[in-house]
N, C-alpha and C. Protein backbone atom coordinates (compact mmCIF):
# COMPACT_ATOMS: atom_id res chain seq x y z
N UNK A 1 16.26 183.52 125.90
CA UNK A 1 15.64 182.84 127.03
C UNK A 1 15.57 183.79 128.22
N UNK A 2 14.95 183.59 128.62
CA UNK A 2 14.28 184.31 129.97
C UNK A 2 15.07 184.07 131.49
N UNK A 3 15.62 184.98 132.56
CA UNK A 3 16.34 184.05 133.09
C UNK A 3 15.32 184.16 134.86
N UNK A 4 15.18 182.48 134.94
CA UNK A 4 14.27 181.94 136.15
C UNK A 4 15.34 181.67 137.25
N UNK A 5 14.65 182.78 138.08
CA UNK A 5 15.87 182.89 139.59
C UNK A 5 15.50 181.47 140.22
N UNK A 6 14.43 181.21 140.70
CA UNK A 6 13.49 180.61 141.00
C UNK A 6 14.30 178.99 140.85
N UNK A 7 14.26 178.57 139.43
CA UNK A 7 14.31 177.29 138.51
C UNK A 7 15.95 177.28 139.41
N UNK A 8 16.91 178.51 138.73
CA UNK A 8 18.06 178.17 138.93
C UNK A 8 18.34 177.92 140.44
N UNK A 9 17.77 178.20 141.84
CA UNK A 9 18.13 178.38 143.18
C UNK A 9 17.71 176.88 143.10
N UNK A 10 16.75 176.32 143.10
CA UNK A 10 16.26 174.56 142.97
C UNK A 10 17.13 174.02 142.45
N UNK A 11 18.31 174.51 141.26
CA UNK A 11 19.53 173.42 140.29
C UNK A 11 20.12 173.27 141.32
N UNK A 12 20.61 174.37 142.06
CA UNK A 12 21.82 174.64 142.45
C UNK A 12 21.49 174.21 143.79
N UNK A 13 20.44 174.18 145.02
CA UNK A 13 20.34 173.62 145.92
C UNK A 13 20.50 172.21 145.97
N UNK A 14 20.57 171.82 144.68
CA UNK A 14 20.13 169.78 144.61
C UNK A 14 21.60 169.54 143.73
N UNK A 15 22.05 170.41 143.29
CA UNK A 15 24.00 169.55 142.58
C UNK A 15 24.61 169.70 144.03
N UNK A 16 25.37 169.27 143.73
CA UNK A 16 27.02 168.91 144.61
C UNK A 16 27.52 169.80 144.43
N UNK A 17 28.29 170.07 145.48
CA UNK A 17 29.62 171.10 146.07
C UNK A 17 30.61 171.34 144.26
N UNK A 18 30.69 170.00 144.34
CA UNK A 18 31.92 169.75 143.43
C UNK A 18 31.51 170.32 141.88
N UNK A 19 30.45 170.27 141.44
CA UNK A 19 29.20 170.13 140.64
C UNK A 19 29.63 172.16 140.69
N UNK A 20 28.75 172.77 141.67
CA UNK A 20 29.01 174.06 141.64
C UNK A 20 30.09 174.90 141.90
N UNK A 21 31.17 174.27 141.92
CA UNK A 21 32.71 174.60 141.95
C UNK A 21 33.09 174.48 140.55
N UNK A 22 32.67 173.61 139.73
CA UNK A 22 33.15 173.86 138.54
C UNK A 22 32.87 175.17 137.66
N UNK A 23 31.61 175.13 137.84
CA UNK A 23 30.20 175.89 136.94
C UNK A 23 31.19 177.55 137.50
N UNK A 24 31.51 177.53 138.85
CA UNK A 24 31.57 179.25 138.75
C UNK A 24 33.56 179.29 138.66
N UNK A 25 33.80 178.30 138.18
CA UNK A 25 35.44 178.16 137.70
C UNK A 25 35.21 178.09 136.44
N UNK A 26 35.73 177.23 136.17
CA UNK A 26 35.71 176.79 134.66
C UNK A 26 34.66 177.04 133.61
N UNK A 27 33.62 176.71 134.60
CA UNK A 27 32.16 176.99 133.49
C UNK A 27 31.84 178.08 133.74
N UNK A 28 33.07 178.84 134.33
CA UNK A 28 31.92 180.62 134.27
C UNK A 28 32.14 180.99 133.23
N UNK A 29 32.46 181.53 131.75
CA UNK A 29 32.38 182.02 131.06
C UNK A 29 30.99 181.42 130.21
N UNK A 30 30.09 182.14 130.20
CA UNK A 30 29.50 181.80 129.31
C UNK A 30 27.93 182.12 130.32
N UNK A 31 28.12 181.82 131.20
CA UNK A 31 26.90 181.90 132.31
C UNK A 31 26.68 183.46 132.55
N UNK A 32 25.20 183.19 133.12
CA UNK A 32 24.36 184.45 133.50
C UNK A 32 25.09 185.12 135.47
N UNK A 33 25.58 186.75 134.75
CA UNK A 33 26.00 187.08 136.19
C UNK A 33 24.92 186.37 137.36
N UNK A 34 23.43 186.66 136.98
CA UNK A 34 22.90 186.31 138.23
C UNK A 34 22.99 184.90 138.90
N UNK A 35 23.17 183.80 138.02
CA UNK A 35 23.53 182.65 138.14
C UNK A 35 25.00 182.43 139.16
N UNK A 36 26.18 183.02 138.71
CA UNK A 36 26.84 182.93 139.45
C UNK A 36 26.54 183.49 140.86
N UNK A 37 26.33 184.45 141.07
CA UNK A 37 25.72 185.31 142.28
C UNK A 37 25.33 184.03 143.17
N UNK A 38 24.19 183.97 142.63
CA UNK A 38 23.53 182.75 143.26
C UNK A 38 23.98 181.20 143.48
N UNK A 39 25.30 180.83 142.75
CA UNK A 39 26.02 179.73 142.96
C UNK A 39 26.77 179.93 143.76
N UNK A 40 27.58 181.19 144.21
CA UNK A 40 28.48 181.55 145.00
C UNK A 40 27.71 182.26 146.43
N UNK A 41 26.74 182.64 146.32
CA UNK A 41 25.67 182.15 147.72
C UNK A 41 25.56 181.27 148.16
N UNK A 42 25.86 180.16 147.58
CA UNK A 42 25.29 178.63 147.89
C UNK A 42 26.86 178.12 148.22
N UNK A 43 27.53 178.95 147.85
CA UNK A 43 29.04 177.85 147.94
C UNK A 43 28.90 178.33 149.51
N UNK A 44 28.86 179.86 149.31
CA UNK A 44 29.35 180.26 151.07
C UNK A 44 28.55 179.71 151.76
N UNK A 45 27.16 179.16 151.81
CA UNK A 45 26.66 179.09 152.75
C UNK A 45 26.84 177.15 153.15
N UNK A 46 27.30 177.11 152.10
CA UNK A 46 27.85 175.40 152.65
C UNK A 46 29.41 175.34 153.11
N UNK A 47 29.65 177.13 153.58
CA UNK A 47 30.86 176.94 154.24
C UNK A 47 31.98 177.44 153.35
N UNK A 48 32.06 177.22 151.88
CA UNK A 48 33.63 177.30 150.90
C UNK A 48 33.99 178.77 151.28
N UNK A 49 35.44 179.13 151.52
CA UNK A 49 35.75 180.54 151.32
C UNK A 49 35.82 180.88 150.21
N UNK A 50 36.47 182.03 149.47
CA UNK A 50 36.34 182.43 148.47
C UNK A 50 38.14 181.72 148.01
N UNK A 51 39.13 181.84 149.22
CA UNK A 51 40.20 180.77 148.61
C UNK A 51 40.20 179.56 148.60
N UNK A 52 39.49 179.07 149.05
CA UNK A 52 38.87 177.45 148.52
C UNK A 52 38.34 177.40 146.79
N UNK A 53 37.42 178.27 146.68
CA UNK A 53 36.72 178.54 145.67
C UNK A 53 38.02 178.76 144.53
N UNK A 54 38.87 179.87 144.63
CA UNK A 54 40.05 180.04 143.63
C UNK A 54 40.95 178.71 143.83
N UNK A 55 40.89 177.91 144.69
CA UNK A 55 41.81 176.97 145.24
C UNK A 55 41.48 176.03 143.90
N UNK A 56 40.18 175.40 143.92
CA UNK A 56 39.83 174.81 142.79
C UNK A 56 39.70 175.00 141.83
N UNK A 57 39.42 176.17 141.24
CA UNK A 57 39.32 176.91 140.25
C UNK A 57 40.93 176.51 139.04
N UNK A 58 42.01 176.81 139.97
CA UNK A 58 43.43 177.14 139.48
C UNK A 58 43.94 175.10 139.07
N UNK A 59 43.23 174.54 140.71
CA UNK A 59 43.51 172.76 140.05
C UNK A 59 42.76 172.86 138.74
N UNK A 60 41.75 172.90 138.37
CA UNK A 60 41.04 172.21 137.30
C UNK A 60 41.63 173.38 136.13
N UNK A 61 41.69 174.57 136.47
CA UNK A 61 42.14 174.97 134.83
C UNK A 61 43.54 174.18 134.53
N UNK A 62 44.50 173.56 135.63
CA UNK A 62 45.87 173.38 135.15
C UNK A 62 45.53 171.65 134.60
N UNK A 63 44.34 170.87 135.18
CA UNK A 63 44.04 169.03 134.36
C UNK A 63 43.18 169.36 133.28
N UNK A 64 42.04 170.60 133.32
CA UNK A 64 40.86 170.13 131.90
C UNK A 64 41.43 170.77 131.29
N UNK A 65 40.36 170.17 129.91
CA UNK A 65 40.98 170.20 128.44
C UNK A 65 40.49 171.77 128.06
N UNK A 66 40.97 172.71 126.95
CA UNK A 66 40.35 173.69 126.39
C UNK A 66 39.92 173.96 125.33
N UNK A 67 38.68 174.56 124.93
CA UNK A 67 38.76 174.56 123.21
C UNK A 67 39.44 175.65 123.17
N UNK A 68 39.85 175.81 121.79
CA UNK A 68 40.34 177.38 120.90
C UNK A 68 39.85 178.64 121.65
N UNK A 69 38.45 178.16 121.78
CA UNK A 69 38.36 179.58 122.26
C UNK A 69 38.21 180.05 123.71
N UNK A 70 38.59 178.95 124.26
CA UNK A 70 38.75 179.52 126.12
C UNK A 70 37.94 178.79 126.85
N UNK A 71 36.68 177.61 126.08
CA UNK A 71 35.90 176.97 127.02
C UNK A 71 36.52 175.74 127.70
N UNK A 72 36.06 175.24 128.51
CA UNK A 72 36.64 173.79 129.31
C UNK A 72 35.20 173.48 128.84
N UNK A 73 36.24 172.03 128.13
CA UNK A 73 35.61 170.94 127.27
C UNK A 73 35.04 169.76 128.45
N UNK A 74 33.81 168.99 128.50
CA UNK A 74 32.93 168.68 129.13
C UNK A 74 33.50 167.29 128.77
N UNK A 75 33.70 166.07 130.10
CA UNK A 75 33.48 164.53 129.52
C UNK A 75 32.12 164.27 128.83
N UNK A 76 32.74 163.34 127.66
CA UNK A 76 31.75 163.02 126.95
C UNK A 76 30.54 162.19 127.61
N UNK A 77 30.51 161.77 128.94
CA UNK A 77 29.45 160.56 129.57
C UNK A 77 29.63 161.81 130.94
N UNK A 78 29.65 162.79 131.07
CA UNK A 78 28.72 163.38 132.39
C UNK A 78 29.15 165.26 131.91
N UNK A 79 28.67 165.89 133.25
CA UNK A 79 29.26 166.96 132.79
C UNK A 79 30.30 167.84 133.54
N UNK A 80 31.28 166.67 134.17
CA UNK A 80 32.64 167.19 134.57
C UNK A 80 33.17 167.60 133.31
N UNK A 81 34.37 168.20 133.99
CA UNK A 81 35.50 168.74 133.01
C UNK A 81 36.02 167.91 132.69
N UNK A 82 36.84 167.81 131.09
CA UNK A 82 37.50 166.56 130.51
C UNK A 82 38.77 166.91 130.66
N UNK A 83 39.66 166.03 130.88
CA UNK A 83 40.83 165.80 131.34
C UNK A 83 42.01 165.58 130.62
N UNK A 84 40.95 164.22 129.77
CA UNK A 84 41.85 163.56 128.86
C UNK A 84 40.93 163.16 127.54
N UNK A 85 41.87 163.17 126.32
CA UNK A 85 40.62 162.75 125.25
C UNK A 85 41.51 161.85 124.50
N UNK A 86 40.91 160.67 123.89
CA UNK A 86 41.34 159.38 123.50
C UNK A 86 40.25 158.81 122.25
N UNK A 87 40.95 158.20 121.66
CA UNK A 87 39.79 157.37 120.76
C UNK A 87 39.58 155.78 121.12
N UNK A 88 37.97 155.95 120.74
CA UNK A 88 37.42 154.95 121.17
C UNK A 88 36.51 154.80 119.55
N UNK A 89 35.47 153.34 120.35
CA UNK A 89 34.35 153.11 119.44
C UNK A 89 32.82 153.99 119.99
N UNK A 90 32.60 154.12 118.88
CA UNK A 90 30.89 154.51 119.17
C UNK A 90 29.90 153.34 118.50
N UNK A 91 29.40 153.09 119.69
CA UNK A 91 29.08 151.98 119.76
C UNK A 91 27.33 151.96 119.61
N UNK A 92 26.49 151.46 118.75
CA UNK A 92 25.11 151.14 119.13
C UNK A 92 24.38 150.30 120.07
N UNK A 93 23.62 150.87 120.75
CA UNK A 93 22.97 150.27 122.29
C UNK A 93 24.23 150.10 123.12
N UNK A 94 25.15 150.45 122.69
CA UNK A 94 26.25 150.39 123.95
C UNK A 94 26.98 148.46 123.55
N UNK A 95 26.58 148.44 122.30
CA UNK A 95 27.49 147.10 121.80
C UNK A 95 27.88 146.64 120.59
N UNK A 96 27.93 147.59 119.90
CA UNK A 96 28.43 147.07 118.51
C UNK A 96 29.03 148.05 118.05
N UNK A 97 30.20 148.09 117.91
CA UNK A 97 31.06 149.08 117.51
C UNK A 97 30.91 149.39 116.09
N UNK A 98 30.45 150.81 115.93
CA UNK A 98 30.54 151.24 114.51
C UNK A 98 31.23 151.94 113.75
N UNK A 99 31.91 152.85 114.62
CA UNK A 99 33.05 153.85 113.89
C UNK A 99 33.37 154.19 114.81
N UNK A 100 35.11 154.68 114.46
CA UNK A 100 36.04 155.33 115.83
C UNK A 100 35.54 156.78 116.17
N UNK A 101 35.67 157.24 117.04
CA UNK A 101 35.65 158.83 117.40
C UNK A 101 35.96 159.01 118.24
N UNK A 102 36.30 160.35 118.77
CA UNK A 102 37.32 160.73 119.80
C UNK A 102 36.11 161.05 121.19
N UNK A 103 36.81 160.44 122.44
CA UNK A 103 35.88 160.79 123.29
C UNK A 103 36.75 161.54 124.36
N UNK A 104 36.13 162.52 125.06
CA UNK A 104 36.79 163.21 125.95
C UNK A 104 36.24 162.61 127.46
N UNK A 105 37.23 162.52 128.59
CA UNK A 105 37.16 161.90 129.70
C UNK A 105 37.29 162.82 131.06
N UNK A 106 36.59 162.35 131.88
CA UNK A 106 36.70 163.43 133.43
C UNK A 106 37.84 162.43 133.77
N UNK A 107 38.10 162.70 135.24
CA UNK A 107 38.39 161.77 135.99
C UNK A 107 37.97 160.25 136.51
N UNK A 108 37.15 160.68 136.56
CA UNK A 108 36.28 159.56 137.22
C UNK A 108 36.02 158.58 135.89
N UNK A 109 35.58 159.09 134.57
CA UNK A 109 35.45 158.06 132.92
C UNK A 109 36.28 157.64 132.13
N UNK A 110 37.87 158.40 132.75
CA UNK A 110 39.29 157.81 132.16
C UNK A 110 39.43 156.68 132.31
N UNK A 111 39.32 155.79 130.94
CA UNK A 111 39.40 154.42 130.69
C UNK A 111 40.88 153.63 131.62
N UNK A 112 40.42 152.42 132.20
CA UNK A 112 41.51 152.13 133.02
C UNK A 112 43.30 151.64 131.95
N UNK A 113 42.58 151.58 131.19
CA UNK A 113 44.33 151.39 130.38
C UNK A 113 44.89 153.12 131.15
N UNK A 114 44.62 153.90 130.66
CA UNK A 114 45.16 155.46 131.04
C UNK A 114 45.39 155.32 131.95
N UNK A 115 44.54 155.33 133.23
CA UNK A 115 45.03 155.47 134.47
C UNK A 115 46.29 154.40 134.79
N UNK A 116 46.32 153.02 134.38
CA UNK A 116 47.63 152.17 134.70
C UNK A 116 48.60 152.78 134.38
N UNK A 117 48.33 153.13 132.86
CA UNK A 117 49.79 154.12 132.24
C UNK A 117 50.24 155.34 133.01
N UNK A 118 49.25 155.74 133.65
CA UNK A 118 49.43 156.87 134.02
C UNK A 118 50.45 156.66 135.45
N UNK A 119 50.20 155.07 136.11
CA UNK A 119 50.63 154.70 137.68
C UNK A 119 52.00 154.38 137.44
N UNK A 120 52.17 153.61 136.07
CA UNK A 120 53.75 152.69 135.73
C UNK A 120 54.00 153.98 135.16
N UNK A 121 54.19 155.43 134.77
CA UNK A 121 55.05 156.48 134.71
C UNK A 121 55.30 156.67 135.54
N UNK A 122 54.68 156.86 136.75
CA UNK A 122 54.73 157.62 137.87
C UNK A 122 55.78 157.11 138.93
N UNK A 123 55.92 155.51 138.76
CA UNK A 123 56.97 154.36 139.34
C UNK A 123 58.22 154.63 139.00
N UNK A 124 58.55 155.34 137.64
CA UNK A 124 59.85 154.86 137.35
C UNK A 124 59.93 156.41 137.83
């Protein structure tokens, strides 16, 4: 593939802060140098220092998940970093459960049983 400076300055002007904090942390391996360049133009100019930038970088490698080979594994319903992975149903049209499979979770898609469990550890 061909790489469009152009296409990518339009992604990256229209995601979120949070959105392009991941991509040049976690999701940098795998990305085009010029891409980062250009994400980390965009961080500075909405202000992030570069220890802000490692600031987040170091939270999210120590909550998301990793594969084998060094990537941070994506929630299965967006494309934050997954956190936590659990089994569930996969479900047709979103209602009929057909078979179990494992789904991986951000923050924000961690099913609320987890998070309670997660509050009554935290109590005692």
């Amino acid at each position: 593939m061909n790489f469009d400076a152009g296409k990518v300055r339009a992604n990256v002007r229209r995601a979120s802060t949070e959105d392009l904090l991941d991509r040049v942390t976690v999701y940098r391996e795998g990305m085009e140098e010029e891409a980062l360049a250009i994400i980390e133009a965009e961080l500075q100019e909405r202000g992030l220092t570069s220890e802000a930038i490692q600031s987040h970088g170091r939270a999210q490698r120590e909550a998301c998940l990793w594969s084998t080979d060094g990537i941070a594994l994506q929630c299965s319903f967006c494309r934050k970093p997954a956190v936590s992975e659990e089994w569930g149903w996969h479900c047709v049209w979103g209602l009929i459960p057909v078979f179990p499979r494992r789904f991986r979770y951000c923050c924000d898609h961690r099913p609320e049983r987890a998070n309670s469990a997660r509050e009554d550890e935290s109590e005692t």
